[in-house]
N, C-alpha and C. Protein backbone atom coordinates (compact mmCIF):
# COMPACT_ATOMS: atom_id res chain seq x y z
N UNK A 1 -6.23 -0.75 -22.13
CA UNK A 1 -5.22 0.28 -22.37
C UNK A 1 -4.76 0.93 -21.07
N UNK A 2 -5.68 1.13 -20.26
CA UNK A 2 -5.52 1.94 -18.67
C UNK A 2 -4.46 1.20 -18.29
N UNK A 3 -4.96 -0.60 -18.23
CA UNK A 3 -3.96 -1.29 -17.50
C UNK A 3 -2.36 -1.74 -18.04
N UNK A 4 -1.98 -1.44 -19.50
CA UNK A 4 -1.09 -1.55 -19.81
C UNK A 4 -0.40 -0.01 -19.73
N UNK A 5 -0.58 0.60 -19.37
CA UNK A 5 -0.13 1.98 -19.02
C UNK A 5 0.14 2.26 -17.77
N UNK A 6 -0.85 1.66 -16.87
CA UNK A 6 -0.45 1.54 -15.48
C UNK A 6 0.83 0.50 -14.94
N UNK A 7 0.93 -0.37 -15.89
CA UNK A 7 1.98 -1.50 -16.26
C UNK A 7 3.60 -0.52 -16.14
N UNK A 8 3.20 0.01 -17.53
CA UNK A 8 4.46 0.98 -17.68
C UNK A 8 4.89 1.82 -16.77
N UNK A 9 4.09 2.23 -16.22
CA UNK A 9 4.28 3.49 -15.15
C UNK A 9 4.77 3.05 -14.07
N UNK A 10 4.50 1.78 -13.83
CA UNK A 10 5.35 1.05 -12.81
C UNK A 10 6.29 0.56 -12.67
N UNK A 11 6.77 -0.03 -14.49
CA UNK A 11 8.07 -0.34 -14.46
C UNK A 11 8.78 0.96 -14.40
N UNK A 12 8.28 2.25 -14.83
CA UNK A 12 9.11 2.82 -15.22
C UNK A 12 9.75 3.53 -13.70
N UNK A 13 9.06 3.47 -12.67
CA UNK A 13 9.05 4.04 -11.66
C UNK A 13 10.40 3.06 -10.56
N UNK A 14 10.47 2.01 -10.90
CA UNK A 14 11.12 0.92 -10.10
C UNK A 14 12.50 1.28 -11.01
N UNK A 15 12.29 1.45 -12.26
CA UNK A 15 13.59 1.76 -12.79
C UNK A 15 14.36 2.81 -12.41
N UNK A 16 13.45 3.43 -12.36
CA UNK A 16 13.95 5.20 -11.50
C UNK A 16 15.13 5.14 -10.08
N UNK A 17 14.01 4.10 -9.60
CA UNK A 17 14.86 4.00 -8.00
C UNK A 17 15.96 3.11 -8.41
N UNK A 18 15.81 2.20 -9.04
CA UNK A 18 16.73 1.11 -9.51
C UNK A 18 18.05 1.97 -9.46
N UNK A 19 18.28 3.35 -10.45
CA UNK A 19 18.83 4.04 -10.66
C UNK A 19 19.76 5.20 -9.59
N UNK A 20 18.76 5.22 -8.81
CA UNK A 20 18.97 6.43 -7.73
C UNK A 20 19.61 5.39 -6.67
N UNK A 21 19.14 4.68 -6.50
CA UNK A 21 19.87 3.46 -5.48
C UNK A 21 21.12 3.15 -6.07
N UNK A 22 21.26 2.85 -7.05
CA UNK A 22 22.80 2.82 -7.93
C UNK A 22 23.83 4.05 -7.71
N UNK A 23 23.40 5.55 -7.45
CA UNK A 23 23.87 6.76 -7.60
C UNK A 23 24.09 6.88 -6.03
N UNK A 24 23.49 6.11 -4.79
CA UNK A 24 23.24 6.11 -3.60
C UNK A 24 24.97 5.38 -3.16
N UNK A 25 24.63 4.64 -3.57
CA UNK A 25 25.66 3.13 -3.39
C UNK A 25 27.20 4.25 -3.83
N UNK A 26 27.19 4.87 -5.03
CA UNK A 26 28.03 5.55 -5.61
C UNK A 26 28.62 6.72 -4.42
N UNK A 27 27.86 7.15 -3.81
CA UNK A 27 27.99 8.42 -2.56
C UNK A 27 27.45 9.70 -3.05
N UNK A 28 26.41 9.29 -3.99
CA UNK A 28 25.53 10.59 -4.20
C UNK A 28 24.48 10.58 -3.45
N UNK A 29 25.00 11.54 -2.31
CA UNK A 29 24.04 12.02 -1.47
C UNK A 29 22.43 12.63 -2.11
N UNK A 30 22.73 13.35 -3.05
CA UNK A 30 21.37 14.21 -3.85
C UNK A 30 20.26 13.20 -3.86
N UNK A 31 21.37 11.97 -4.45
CA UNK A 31 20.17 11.13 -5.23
C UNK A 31 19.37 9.62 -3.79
N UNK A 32 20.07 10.33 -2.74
CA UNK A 32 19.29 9.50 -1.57
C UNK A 32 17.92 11.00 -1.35
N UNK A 33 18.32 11.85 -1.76
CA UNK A 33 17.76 12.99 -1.00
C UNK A 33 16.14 13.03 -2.06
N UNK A 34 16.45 12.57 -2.88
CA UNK A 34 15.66 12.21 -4.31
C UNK A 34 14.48 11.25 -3.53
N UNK A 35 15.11 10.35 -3.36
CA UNK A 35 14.43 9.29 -3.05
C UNK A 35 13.32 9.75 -1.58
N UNK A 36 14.15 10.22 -0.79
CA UNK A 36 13.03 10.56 0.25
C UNK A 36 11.91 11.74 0.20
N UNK A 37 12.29 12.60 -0.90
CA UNK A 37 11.02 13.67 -1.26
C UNK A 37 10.02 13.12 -1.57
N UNK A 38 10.82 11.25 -2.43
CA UNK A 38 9.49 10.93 -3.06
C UNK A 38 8.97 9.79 -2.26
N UNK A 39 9.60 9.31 -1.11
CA UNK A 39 8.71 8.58 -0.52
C UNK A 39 8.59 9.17 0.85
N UNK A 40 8.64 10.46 1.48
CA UNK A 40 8.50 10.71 2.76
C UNK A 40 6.93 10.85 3.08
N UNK A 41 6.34 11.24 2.25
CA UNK A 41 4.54 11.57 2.82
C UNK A 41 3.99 9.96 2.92
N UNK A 42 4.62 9.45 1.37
CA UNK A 42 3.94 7.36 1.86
C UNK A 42 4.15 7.12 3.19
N UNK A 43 5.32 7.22 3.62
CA UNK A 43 5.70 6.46 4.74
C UNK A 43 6.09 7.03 6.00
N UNK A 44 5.17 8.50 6.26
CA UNK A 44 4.85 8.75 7.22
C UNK A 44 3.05 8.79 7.52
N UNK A 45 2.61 8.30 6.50
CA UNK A 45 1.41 7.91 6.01
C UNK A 45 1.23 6.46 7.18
N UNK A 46 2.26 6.05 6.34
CA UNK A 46 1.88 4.24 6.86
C UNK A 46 2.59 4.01 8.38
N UNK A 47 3.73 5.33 8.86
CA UNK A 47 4.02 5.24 9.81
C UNK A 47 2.65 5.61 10.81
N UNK A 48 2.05 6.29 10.32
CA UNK A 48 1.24 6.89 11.39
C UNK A 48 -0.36 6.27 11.63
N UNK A 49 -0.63 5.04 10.99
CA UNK A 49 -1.14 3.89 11.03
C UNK A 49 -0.65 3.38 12.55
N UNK A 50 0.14 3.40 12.55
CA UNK A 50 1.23 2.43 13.68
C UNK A 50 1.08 3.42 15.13
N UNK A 51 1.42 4.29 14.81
CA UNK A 51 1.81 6.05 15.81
C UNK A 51 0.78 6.93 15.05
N UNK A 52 -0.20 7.09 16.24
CA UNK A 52 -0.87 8.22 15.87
C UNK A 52 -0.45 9.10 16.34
N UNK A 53 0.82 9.51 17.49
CA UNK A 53 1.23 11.08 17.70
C UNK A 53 1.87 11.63 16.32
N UNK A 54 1.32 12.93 15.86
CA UNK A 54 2.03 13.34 14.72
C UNK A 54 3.55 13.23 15.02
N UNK A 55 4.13 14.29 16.00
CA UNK A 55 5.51 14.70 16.03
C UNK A 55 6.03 13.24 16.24
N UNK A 56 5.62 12.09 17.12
CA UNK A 56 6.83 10.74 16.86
C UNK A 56 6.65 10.06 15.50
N UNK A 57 5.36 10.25 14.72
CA UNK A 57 5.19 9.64 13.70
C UNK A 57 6.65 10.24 12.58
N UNK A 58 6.22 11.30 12.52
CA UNK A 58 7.55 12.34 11.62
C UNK A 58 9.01 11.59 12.51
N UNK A 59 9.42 11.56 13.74
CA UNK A 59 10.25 11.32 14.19
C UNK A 59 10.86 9.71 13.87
N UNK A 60 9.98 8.87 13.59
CA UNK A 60 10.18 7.46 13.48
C UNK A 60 10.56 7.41 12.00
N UNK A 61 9.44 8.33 11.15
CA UNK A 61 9.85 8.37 9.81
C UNK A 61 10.92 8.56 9.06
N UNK A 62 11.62 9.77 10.21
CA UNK A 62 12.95 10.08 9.34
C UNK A 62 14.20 8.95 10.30
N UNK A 63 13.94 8.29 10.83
CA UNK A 63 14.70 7.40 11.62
C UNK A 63 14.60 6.12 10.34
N UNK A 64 13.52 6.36 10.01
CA UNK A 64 13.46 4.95 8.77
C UNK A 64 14.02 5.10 7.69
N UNK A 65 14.29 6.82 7.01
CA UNK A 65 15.23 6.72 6.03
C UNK A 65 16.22 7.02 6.32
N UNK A 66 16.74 7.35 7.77
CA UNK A 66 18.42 7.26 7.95
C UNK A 66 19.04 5.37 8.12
N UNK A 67 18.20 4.82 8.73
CA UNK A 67 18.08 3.51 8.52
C UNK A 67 18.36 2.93 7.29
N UNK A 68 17.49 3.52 5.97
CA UNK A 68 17.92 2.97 4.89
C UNK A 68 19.12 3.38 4.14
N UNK A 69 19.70 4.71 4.50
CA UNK A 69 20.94 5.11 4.31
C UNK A 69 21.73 4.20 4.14
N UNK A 70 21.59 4.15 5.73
CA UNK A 70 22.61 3.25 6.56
C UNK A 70 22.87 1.81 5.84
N UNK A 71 21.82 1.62 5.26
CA UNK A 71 22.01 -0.11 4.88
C UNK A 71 21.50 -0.10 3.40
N UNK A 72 21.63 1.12 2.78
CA UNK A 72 21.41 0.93 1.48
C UNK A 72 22.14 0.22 0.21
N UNK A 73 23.52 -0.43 0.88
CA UNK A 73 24.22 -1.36 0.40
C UNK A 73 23.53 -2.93 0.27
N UNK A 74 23.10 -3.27 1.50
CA UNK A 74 22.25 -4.01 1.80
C UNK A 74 21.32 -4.61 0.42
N UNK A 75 20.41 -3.41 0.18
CA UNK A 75 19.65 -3.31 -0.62
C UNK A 75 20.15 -4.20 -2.11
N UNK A 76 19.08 -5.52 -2.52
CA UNK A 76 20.15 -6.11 -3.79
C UNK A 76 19.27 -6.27 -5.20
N UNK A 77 18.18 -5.21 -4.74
CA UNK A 77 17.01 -4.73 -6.06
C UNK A 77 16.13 -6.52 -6.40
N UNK A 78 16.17 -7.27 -5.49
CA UNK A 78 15.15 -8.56 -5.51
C UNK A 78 13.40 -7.88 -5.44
N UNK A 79 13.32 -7.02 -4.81
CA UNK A 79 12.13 -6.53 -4.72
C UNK A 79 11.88 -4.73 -4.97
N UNK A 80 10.82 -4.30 -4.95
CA UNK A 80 10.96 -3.03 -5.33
C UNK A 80 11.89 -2.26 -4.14
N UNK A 81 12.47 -0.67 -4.49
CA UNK A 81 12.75 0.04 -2.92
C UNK A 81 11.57 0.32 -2.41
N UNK A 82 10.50 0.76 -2.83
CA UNK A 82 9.35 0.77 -1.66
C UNK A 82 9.30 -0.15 -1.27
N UNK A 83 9.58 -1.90 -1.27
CA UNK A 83 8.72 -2.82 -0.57
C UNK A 83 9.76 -2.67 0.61
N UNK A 84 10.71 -2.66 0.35
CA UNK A 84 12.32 -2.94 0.84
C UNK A 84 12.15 -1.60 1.88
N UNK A 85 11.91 -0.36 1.61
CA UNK A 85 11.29 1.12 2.60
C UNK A 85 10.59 0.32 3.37
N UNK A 86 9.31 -0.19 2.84
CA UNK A 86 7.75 -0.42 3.93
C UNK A 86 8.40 -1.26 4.72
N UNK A 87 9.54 -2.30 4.41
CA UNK A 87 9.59 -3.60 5.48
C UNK A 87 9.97 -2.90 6.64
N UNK A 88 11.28 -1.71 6.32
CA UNK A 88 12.25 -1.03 7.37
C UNK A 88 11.15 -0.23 8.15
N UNK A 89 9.94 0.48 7.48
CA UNK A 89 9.31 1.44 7.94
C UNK A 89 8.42 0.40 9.09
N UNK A 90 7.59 -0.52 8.83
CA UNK A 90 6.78 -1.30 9.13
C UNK A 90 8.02 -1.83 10.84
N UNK A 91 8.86 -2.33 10.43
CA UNK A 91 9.87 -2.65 11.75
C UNK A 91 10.11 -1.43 13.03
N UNK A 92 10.20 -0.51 12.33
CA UNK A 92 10.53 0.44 12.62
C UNK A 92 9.59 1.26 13.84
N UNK A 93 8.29 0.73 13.21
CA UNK A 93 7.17 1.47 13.99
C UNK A 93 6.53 0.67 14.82
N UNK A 94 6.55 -0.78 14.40
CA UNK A 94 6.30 -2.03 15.57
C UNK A 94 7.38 -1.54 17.07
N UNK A 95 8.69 -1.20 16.79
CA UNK A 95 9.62 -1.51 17.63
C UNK A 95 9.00 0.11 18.60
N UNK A 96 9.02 0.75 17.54
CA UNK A 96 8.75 2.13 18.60
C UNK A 96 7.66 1.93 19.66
N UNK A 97 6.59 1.23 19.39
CA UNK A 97 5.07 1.01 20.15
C UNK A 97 5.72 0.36 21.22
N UNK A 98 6.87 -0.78 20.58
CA UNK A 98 6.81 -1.60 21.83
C UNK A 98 8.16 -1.14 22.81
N UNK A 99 8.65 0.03 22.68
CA UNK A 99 9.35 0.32 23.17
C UNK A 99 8.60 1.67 24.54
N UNK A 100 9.60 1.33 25.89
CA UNK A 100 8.75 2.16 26.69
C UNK A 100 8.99 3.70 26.16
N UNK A 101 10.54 4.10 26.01
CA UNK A 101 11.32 5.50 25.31
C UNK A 101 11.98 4.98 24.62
N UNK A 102 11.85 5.78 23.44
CA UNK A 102 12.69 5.67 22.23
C UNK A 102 14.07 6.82 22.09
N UNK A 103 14.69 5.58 21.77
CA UNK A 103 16.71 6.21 21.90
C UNK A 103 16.64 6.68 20.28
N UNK A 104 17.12 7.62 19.80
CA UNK A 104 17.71 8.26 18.50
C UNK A 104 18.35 7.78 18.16
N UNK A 105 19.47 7.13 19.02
CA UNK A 105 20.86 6.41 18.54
C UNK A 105 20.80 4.76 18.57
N UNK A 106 19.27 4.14 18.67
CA UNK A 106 19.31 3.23 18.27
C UNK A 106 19.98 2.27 17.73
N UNK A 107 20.79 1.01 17.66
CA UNK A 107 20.61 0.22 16.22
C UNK A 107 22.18 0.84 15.98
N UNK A 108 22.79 1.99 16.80
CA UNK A 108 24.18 2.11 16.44
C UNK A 108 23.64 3.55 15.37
N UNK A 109 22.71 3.89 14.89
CA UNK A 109 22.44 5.02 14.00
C UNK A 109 22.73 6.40 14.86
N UNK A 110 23.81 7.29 14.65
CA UNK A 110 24.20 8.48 15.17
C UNK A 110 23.32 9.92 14.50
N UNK A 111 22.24 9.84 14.92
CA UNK A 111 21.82 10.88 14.21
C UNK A 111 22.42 12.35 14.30
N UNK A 112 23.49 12.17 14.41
CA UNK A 112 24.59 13.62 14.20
C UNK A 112 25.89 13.75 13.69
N UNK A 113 25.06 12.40 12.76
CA UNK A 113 26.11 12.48 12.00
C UNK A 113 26.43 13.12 10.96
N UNK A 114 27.35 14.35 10.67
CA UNK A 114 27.12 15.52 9.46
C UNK A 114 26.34 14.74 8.17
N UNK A 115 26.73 13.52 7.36
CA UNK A 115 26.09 13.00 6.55
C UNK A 115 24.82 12.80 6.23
N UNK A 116 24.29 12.85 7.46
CA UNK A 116 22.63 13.16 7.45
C UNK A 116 22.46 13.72 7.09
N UNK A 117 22.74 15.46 7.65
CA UNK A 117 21.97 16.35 8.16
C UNK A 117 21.05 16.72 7.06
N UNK A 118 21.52 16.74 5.90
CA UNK A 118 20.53 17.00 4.52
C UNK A 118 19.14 16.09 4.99
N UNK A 119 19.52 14.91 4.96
CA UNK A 119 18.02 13.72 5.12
C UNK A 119 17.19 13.97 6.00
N UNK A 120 17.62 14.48 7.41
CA UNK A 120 17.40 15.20 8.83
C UNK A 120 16.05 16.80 8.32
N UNK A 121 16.76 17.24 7.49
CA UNK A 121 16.38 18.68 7.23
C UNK A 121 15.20 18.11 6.25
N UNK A 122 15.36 17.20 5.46
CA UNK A 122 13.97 17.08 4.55
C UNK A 122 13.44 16.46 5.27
N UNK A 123 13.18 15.53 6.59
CA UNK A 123 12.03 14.91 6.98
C UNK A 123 11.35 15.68 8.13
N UNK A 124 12.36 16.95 8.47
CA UNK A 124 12.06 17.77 9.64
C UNK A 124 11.00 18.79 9.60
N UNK A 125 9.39 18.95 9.92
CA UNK A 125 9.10 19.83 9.64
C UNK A 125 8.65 20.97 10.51
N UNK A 126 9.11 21.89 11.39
CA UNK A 126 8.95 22.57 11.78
C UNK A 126 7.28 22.96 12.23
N UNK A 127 6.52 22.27 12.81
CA UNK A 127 5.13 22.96 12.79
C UNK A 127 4.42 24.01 14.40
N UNK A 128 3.64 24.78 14.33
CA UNK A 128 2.86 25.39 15.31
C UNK A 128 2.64 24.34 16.31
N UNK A 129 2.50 24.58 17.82
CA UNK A 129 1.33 23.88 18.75
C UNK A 129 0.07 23.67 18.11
N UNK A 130 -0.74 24.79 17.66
CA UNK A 130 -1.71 25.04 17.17
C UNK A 130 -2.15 24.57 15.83
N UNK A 131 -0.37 24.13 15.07
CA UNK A 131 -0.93 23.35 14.03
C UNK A 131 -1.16 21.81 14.12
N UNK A 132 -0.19 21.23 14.98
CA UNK A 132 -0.06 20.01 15.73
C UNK A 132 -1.14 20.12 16.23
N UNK A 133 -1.82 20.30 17.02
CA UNK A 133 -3.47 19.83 17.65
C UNK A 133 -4.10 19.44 16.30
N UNK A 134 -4.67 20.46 15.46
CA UNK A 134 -5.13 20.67 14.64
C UNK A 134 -5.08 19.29 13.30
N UNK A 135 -4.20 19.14 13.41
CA UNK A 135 -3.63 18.21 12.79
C UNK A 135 -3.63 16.56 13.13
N UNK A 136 -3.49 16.39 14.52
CA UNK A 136 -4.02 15.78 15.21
C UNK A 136 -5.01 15.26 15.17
N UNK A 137 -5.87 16.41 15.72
CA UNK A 137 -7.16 16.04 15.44
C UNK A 137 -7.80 15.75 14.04
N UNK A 138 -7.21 15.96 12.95
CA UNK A 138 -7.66 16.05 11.83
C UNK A 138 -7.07 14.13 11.37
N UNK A 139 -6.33 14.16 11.71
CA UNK A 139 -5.61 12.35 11.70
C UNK A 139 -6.50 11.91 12.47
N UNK A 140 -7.24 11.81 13.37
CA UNK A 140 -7.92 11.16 14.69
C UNK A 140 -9.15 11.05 13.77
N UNK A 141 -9.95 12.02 13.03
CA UNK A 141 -10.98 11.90 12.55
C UNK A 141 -10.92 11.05 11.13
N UNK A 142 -9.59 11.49 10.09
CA UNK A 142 -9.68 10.90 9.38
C UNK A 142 -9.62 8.83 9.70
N UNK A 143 -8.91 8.48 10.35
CA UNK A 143 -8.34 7.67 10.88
C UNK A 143 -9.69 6.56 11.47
N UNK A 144 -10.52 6.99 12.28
CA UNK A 144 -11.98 7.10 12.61
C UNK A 144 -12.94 6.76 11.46
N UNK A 145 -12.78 7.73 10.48
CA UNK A 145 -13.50 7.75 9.19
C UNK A 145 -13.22 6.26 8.08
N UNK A 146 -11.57 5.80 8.59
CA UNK A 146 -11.37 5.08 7.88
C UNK A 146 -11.87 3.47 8.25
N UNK A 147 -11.96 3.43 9.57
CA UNK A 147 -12.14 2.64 10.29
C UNK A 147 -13.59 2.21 9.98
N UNK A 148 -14.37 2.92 9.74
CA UNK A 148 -15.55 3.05 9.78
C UNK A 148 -16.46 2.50 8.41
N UNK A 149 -15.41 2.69 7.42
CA UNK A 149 -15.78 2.25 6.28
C UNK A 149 -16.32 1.02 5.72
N UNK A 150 -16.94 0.31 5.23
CA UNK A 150 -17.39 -0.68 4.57
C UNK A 150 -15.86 -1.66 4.32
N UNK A 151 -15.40 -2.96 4.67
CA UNK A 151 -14.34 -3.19 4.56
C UNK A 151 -13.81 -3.04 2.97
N UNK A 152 -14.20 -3.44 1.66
CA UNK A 152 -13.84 -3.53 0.49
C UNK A 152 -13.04 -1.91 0.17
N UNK A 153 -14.05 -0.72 0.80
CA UNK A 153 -13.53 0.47 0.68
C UNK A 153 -12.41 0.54 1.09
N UNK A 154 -12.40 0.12 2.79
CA UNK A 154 -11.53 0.04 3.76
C UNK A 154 -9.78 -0.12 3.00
N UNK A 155 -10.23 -1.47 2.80
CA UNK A 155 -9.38 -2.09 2.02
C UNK A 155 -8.42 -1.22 0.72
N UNK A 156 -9.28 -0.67 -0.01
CA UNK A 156 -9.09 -0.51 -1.05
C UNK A 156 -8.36 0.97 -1.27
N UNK A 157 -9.06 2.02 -0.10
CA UNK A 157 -8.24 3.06 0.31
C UNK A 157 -6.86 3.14 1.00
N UNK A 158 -6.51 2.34 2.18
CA UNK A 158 -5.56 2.16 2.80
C UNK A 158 -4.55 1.61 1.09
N UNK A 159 -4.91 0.63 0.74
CA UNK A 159 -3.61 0.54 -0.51
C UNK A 159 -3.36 1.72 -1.07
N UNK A 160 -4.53 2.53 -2.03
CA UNK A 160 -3.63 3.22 -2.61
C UNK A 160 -3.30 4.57 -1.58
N UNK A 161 -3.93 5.37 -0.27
CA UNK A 161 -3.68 6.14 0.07
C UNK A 161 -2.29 5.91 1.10
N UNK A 162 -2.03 4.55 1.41
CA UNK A 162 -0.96 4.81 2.67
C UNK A 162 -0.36 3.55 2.05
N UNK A 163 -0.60 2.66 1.54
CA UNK A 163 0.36 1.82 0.88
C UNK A 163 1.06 2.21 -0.48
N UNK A 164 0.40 3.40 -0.82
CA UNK A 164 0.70 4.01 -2.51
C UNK A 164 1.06 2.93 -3.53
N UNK A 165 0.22 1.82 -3.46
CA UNK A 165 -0.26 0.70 -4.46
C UNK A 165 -0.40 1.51 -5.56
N UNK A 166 -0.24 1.09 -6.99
CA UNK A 166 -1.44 1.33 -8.24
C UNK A 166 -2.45 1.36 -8.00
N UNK A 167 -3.42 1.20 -9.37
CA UNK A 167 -4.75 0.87 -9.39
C UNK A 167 -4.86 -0.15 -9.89
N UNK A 168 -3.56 -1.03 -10.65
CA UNK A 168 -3.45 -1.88 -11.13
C UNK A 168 -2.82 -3.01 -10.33
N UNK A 169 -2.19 -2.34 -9.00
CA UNK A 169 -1.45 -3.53 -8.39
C UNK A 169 -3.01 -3.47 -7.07
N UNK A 170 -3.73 -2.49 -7.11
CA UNK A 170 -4.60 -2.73 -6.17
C UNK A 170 -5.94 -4.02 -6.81
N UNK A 171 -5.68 -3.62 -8.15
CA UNK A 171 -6.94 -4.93 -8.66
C UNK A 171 -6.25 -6.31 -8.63
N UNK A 172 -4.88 -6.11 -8.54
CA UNK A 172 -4.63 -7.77 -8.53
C UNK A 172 -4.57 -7.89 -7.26
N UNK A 173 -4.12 -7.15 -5.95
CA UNK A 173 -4.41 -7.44 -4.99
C UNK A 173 -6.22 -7.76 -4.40
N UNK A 174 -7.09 -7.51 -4.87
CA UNK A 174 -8.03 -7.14 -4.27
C UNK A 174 -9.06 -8.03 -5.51
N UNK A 175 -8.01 -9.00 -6.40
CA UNK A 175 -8.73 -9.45 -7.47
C UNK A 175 -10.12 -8.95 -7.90
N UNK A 176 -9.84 -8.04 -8.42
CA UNK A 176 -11.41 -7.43 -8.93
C UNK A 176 -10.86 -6.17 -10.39
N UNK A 177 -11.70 -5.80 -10.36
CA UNK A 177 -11.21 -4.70 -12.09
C UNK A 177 -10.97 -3.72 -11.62
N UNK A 178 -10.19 -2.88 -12.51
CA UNK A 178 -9.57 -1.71 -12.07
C UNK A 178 -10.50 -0.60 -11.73
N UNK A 179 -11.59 -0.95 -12.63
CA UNK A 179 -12.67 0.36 -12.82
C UNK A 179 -13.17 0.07 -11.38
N UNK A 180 -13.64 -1.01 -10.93
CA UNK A 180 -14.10 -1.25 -9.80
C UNK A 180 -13.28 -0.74 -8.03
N UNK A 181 -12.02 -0.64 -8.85
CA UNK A 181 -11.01 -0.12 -7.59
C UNK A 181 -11.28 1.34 -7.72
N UNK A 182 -11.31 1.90 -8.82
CA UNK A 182 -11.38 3.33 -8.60
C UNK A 182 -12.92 3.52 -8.49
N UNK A 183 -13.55 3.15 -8.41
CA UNK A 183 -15.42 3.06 -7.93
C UNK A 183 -15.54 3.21 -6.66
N UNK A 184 -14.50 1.92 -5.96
CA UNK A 184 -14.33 2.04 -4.75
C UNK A 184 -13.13 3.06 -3.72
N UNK A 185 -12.31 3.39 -4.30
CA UNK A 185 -11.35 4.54 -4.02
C UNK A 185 -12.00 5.93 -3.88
N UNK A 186 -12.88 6.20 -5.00
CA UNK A 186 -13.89 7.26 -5.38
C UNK A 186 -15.06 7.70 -4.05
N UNK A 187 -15.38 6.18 -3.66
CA UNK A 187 -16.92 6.22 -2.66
C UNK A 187 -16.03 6.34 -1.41
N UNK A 188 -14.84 5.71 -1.05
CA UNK A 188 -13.80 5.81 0.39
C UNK A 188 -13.77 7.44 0.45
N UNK A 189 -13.21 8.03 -0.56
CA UNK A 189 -12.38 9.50 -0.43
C UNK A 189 -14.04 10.33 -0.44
N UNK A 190 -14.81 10.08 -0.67
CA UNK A 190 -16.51 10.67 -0.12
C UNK A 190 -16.60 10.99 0.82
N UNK A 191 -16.74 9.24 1.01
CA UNK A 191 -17.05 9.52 2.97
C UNK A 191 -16.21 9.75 3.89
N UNK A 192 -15.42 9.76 3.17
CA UNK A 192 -13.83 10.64 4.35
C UNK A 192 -14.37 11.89 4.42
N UNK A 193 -14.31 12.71 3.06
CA UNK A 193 -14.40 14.05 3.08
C UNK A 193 -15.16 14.31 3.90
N UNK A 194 -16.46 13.80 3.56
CA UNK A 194 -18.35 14.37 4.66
C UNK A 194 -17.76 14.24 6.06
N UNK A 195 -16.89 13.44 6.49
CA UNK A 195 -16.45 13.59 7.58
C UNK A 195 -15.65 14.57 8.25
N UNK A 196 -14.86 14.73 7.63
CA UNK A 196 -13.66 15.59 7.93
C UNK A 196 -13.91 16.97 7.44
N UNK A 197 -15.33 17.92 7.02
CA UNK A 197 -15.63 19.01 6.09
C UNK A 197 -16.01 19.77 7.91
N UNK A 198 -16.44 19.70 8.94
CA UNK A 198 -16.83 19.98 10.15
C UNK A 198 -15.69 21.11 10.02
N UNK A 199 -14.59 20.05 10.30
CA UNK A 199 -12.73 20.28 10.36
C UNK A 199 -12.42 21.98 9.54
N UNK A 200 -12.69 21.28 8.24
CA UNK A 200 -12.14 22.53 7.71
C UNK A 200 -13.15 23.78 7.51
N UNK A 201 -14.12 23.78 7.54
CA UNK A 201 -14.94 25.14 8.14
C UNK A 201 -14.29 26.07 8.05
């Protein structure tokens, strides 16, 4: 029952974007703006895999959904929009590493361009020095913690925490039972915590 529910929840979720990507294409700005509330933490998640500085991680991130703006015509619903996000995001953050300085205007993308500025303002977040260290350091440890893990955990956390997999697309990935993914999701997010509890003191 779990897994035919987790079934649904997935179609129903691809239909969603299916939708908002349709309303995108149309020149409804809202409904691009939709889309990045709900994938900006994934995929500055998985950006920062790539970039551990917070502030370029956020910076690359919102470069990846003006990117998809930009080419959201492109887009011809063969695969989900997250896979179609992760490919742009995943490119995106290879190119930054291997780049010595990174240009804004990249790729021909004008990031001043009034049409943004909404997309600009939701990926922008304003933080402290003091929260940036902090934060930092709190990515450095978690990051550390993850590394550290037993690979199956390893494995099994990175899907659903920074790939935002199911639990159902993580058991067919990881061929094993669902109960067993969340056994192992359960024992990952443990030994993260014991790690990272110093931190929050």
């Amino acid at each position: 029952m779990v897994e035919v529910a987790l079934a649904i929840d997935s179609k129903s979720r691809a239909e969603a974007d299916r939708l908002l990507v349709e309303r995108v294409k149309g020149g409804d700005r809202a409904a691009f703006n939709a889309l990045v509330l709900k994938y900006q933490r994934r995929i500055v998640k998985l950006v920062s895999r790539y970039i551990r500085d917070p502030e370029e991680a956020l910076d690359v991130s919102q470069e990846v959904f003006i990117r998809a703006y930009k080419a959201i015509d492109g887009f011809r619903g063969d695969s989900a929009f997250y896979t179609w996000l992760y490919r742009i995001a995943v490119n995106a953050a290879k190119n930054a590493i291997g780049a010595a300085t990174r240009n804004p205007v990249e790729g021909g993308v004008d990031v001043d361009d009034p049409e943004l500025s909404e997309i600009q303002l939701k990926m922008t977040d304003v933080s402290s020095p003091e929260r940036l260290i902090y934060t930092d350091e709190l990515k450095r440890t978690i990051n550390a913690a993850i590394d550290d893990l037993p690979p199956e955990l390893r494995r099994a956390i990175i899907l659903r925490e920074l790939e935002g997999l199911s639990y159902e697309e993580i058991a067919q990935a990881m061929k094993c039972p669902v109960g067993t993914v969340r056994s192992r999701i359960f024992r990952a997010r443990d030994a993260i915590t014991r790690r990272i509890e110093p931190l929050l003191e």
